[in-house]
PDB file of N, CA and C in Angstrom:
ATOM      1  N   UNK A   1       0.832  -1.182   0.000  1.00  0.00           N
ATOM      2  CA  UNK A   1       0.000   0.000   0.000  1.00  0.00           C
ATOM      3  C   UNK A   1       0.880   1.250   0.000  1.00  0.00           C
ATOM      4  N   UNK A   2       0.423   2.115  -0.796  1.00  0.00           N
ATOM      5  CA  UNK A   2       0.953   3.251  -1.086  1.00  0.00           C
ATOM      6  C   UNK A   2       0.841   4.380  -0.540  1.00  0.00           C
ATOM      7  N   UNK A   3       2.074   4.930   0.633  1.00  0.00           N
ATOM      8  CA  UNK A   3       1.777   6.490   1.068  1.00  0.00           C
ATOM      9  C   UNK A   3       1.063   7.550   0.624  1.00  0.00           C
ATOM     10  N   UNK A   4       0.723   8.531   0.777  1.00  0.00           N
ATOM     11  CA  UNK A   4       0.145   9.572   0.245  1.00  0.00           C
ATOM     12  C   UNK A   4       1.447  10.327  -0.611  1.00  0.00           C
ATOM     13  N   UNK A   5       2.118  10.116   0.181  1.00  0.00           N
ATOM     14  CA  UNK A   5       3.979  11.056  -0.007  1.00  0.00           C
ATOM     15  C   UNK A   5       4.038  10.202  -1.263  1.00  0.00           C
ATOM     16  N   UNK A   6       4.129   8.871  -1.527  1.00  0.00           N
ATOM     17  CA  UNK A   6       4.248   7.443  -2.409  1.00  0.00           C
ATOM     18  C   UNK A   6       3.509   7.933  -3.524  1.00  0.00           C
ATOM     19  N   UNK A   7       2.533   7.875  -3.485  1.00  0.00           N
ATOM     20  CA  UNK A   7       1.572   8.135  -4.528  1.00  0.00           C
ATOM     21  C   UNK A   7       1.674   9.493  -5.139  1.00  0.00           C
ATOM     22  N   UNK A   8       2.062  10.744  -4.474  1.00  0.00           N
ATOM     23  CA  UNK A   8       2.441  12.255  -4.933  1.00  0.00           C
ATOM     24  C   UNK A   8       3.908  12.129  -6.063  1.00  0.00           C
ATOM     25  N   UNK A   9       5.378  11.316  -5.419  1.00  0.00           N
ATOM     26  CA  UNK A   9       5.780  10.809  -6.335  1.00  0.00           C
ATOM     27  C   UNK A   9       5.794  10.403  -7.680  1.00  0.00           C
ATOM     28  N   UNK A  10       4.513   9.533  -7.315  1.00  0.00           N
ATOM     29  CA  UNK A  10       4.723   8.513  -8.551  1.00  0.00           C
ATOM     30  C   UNK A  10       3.649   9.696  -9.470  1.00  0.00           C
ATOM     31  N   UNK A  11       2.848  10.614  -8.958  1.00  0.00           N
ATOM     32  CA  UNK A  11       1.939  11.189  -9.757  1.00  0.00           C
ATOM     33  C   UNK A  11       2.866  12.754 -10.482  1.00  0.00           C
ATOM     34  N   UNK A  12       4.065  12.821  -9.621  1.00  0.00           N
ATOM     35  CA  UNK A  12       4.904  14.397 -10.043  1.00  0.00           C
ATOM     36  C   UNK A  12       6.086  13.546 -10.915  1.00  0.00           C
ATOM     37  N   UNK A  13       6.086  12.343 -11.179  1.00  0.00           N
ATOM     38  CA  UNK A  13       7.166  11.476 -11.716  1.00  0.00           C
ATOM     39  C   UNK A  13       8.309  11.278 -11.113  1.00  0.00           C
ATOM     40  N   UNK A  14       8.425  11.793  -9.554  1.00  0.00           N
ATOM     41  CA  UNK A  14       9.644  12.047  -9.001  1.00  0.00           C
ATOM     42  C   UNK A  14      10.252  10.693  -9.099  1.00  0.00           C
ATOM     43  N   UNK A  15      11.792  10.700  -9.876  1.00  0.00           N
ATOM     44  CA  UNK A  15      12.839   9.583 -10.285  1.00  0.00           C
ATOM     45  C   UNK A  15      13.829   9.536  -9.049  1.00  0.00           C
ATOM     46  N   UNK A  16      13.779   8.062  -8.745  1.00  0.00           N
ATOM     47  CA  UNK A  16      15.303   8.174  -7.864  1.00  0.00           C
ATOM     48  C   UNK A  16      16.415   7.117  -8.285  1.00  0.00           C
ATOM     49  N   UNK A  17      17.574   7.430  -8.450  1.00  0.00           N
ATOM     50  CA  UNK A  17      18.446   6.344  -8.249  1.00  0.00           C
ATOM     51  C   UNK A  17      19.221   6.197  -7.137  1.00  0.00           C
ATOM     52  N   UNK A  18      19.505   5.082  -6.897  1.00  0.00           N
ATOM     53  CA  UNK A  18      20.278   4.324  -5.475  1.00  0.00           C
ATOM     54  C   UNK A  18      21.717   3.910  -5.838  1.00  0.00           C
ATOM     55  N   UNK A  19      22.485   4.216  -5.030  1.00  0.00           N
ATOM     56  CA  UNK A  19      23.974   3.496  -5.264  1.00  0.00           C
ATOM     57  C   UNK A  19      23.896   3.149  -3.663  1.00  0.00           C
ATOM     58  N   UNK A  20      24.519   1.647  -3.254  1.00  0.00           N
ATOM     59  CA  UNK A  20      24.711   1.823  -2.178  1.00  0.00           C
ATOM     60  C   UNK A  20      26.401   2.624  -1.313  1.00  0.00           C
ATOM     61  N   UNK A  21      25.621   2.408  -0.530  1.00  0.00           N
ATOM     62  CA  UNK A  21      27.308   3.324   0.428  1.00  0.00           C
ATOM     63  C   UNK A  21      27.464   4.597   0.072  1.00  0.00           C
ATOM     64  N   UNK A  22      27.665   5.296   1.076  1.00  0.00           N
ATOM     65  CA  UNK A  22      27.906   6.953   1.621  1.00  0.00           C
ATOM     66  C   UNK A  22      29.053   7.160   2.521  1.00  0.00           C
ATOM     67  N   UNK A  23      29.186   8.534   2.562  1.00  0.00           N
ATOM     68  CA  UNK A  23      30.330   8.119   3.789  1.00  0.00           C
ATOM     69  C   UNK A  23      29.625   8.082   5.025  1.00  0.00           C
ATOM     70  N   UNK A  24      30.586   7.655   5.843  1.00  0.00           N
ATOM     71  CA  UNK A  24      30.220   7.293   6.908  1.00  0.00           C
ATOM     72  C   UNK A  24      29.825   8.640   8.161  1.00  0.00           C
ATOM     73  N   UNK A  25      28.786   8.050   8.240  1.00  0.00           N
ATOM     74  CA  UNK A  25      28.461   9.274   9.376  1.00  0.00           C
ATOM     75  C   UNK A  25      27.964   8.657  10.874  1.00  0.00           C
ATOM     76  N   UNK A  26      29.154   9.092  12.125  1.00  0.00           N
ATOM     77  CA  UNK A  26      28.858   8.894  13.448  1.00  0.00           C
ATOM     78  C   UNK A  26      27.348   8.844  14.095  1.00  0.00           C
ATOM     79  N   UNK A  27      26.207   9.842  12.877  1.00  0.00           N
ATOM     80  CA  UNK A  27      25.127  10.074  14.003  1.00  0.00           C
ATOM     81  C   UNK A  27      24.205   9.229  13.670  1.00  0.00           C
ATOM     82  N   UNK A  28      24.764   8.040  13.117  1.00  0.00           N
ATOM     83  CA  UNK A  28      24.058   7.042  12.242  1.00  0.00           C
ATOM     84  C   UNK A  28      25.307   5.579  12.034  1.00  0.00           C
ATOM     85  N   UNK A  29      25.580   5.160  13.218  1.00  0.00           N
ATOM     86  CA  UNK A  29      26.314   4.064  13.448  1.00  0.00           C
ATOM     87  C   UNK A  29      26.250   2.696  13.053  1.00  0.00           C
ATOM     88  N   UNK A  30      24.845   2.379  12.927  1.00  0.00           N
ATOM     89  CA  UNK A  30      24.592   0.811  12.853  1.00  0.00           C
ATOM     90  C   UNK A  30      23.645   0.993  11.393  1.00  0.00           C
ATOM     91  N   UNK A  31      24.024   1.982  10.473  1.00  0.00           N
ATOM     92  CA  UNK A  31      22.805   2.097   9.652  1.00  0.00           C
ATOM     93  C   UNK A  31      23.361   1.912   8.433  1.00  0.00           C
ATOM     94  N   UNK A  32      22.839   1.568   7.365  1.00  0.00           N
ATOM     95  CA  UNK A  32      23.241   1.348   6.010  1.00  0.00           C
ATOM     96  C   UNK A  32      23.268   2.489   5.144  1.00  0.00           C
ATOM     97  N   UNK A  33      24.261   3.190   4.423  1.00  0.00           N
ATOM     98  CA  UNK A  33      24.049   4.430   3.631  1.00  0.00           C
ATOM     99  C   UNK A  33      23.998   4.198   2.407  1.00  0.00           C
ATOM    100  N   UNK A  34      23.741   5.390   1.678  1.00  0.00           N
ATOM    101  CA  UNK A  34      22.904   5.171   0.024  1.00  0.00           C
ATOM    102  C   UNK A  34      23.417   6.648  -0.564  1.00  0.00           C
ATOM    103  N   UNK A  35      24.041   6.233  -1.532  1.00  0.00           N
ATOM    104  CA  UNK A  35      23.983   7.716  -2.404  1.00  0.00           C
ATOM    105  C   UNK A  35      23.013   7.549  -3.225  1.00  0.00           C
ATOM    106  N   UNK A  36      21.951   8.814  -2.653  1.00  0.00           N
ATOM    107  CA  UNK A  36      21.056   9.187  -3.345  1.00  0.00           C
ATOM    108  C   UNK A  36      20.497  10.342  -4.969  1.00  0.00           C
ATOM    109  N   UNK A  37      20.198  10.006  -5.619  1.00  0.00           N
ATOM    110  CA  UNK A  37      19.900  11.150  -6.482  1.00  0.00           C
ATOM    111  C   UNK A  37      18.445  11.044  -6.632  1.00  0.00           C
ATOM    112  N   UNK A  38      17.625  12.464  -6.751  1.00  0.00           N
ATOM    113  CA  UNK A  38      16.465  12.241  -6.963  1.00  0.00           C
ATOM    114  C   UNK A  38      16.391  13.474  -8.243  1.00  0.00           C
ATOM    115  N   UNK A  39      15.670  12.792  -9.033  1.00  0.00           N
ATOM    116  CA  UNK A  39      15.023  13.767 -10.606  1.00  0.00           C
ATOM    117  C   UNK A  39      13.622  14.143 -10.846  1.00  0.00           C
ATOM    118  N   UNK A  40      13.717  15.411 -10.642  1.00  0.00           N
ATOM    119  CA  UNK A  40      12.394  15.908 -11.305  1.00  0.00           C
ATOM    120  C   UNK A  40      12.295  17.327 -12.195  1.00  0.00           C
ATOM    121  N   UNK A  41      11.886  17.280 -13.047  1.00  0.00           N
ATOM    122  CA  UNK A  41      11.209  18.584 -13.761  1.00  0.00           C
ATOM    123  C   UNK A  41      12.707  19.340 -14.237  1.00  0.00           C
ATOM    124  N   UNK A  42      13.891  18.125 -15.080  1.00  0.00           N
ATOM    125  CA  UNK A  42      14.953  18.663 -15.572  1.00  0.00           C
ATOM    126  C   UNK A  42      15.844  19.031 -14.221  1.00  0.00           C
ATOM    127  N   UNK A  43      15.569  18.699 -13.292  1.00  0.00           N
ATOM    128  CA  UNK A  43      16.554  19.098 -12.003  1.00  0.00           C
ATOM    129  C   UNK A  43      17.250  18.138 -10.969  1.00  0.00           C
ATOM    130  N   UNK A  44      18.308  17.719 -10.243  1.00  0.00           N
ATOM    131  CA  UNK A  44      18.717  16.904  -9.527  1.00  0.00           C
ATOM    132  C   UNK A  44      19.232  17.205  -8.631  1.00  0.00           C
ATOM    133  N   UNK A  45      19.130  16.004  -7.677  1.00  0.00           N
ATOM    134  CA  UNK A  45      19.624  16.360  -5.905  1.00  0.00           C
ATOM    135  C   UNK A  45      20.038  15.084  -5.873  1.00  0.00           C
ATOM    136  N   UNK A  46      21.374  15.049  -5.343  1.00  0.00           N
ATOM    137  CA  UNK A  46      22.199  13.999  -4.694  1.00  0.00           C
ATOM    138  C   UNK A  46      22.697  14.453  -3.551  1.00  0.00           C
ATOM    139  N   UNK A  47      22.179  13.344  -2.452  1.00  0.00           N
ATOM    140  CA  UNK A  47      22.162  12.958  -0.874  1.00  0.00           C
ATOM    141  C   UNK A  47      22.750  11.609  -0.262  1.00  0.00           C
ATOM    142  N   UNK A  48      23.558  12.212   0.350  1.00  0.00           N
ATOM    143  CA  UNK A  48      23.595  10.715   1.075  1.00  0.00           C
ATOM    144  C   UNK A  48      22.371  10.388   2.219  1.00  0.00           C
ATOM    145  N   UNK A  49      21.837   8.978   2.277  1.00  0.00           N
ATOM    146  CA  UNK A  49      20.889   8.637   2.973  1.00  0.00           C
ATOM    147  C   UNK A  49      21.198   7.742   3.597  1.00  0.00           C
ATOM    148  N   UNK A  50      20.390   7.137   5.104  1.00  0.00           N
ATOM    149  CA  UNK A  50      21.016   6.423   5.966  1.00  0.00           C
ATOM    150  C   UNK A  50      19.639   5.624   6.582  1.00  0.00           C
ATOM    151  N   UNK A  51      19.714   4.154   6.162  1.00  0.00           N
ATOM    152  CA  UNK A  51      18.404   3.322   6.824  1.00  0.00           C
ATOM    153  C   UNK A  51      18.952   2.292   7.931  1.00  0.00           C
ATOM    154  N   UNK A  52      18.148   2.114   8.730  1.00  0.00           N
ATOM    155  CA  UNK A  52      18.441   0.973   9.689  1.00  0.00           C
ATOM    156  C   UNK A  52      18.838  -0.001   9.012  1.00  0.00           C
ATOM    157  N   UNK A  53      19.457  -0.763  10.093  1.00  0.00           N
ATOM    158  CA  UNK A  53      19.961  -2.230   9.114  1.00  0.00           C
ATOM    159  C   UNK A  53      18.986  -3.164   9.120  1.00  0.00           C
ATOM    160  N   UNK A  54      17.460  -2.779   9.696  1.00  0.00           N
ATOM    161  CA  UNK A  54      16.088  -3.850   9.180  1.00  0.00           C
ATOM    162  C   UNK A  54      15.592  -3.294   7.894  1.00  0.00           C
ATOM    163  N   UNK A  55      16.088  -2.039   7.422  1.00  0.00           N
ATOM    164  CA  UNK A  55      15.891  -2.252   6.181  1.00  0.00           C
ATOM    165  C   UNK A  55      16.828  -2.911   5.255  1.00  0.00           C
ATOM    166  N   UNK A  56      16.027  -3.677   4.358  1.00  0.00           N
ATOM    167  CA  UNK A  56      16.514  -4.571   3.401  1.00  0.00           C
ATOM    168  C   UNK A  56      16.445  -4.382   1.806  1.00  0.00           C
ATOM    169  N   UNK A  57      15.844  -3.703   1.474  1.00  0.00           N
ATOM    170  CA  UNK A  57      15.708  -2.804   0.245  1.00  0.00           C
ATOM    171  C   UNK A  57      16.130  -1.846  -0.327  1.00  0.00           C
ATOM    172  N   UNK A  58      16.403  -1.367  -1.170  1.00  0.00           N
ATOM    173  CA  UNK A  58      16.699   0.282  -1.374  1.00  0.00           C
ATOM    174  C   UNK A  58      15.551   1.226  -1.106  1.00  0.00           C
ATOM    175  N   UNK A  59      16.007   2.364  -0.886  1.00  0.00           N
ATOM    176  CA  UNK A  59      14.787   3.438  -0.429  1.00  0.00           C
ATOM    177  C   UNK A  59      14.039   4.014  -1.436  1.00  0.00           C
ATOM    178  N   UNK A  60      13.142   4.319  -1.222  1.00  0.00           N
ATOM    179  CA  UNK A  60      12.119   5.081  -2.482  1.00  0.00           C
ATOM    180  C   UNK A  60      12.475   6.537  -2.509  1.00  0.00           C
ATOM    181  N   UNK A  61      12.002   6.996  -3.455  1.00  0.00           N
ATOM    182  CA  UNK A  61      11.725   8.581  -3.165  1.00  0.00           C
ATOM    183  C   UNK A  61      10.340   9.275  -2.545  1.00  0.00           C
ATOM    184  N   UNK A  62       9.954   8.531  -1.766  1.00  0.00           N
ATOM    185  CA  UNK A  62       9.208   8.898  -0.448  1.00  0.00           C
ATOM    186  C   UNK A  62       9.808   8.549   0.554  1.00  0.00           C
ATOM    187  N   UNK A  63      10.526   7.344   0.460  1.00  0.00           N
ATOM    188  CA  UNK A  63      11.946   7.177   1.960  1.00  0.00           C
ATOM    189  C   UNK A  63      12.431   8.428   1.944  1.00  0.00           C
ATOM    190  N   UNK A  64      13.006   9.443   0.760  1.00  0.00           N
ATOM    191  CA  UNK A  64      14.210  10.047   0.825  1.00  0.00           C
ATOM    192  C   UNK A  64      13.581  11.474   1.381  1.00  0.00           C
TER     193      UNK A  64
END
């Protein structure tokens, strides 16, 4: 089932790609990082992102 945030996404076309690993950041110790990029409307943002280690997936662009 699909967030509201999920569904705004998928309806503004917001694109993400995932690479895993970021650098490492202390305020986020036990967590898995992601270089993030997200695309919309000819424009881009790259982030590093940081999920618990029960996540098992890559993140969406409603995770991000």
């Amino acid at each position: 089932m699909k967030t509201e945030l999920g569904k705004l996404c998928e309806t503004k076309k917001i694109k993400i790609s995932c690479k895993y690993g970021a650098p490492e950041n202390p305020e986020f110790p036990n967590s898995t990082g992601w270089t993030v990029t997200l695309k919309y409307d000819g424009r881009q943002l790259t982030v590093p992102f940081y999920q618990g280690s029960a996540h098992t997936e890559e993140p969406t662009a409603a995770d991000v």
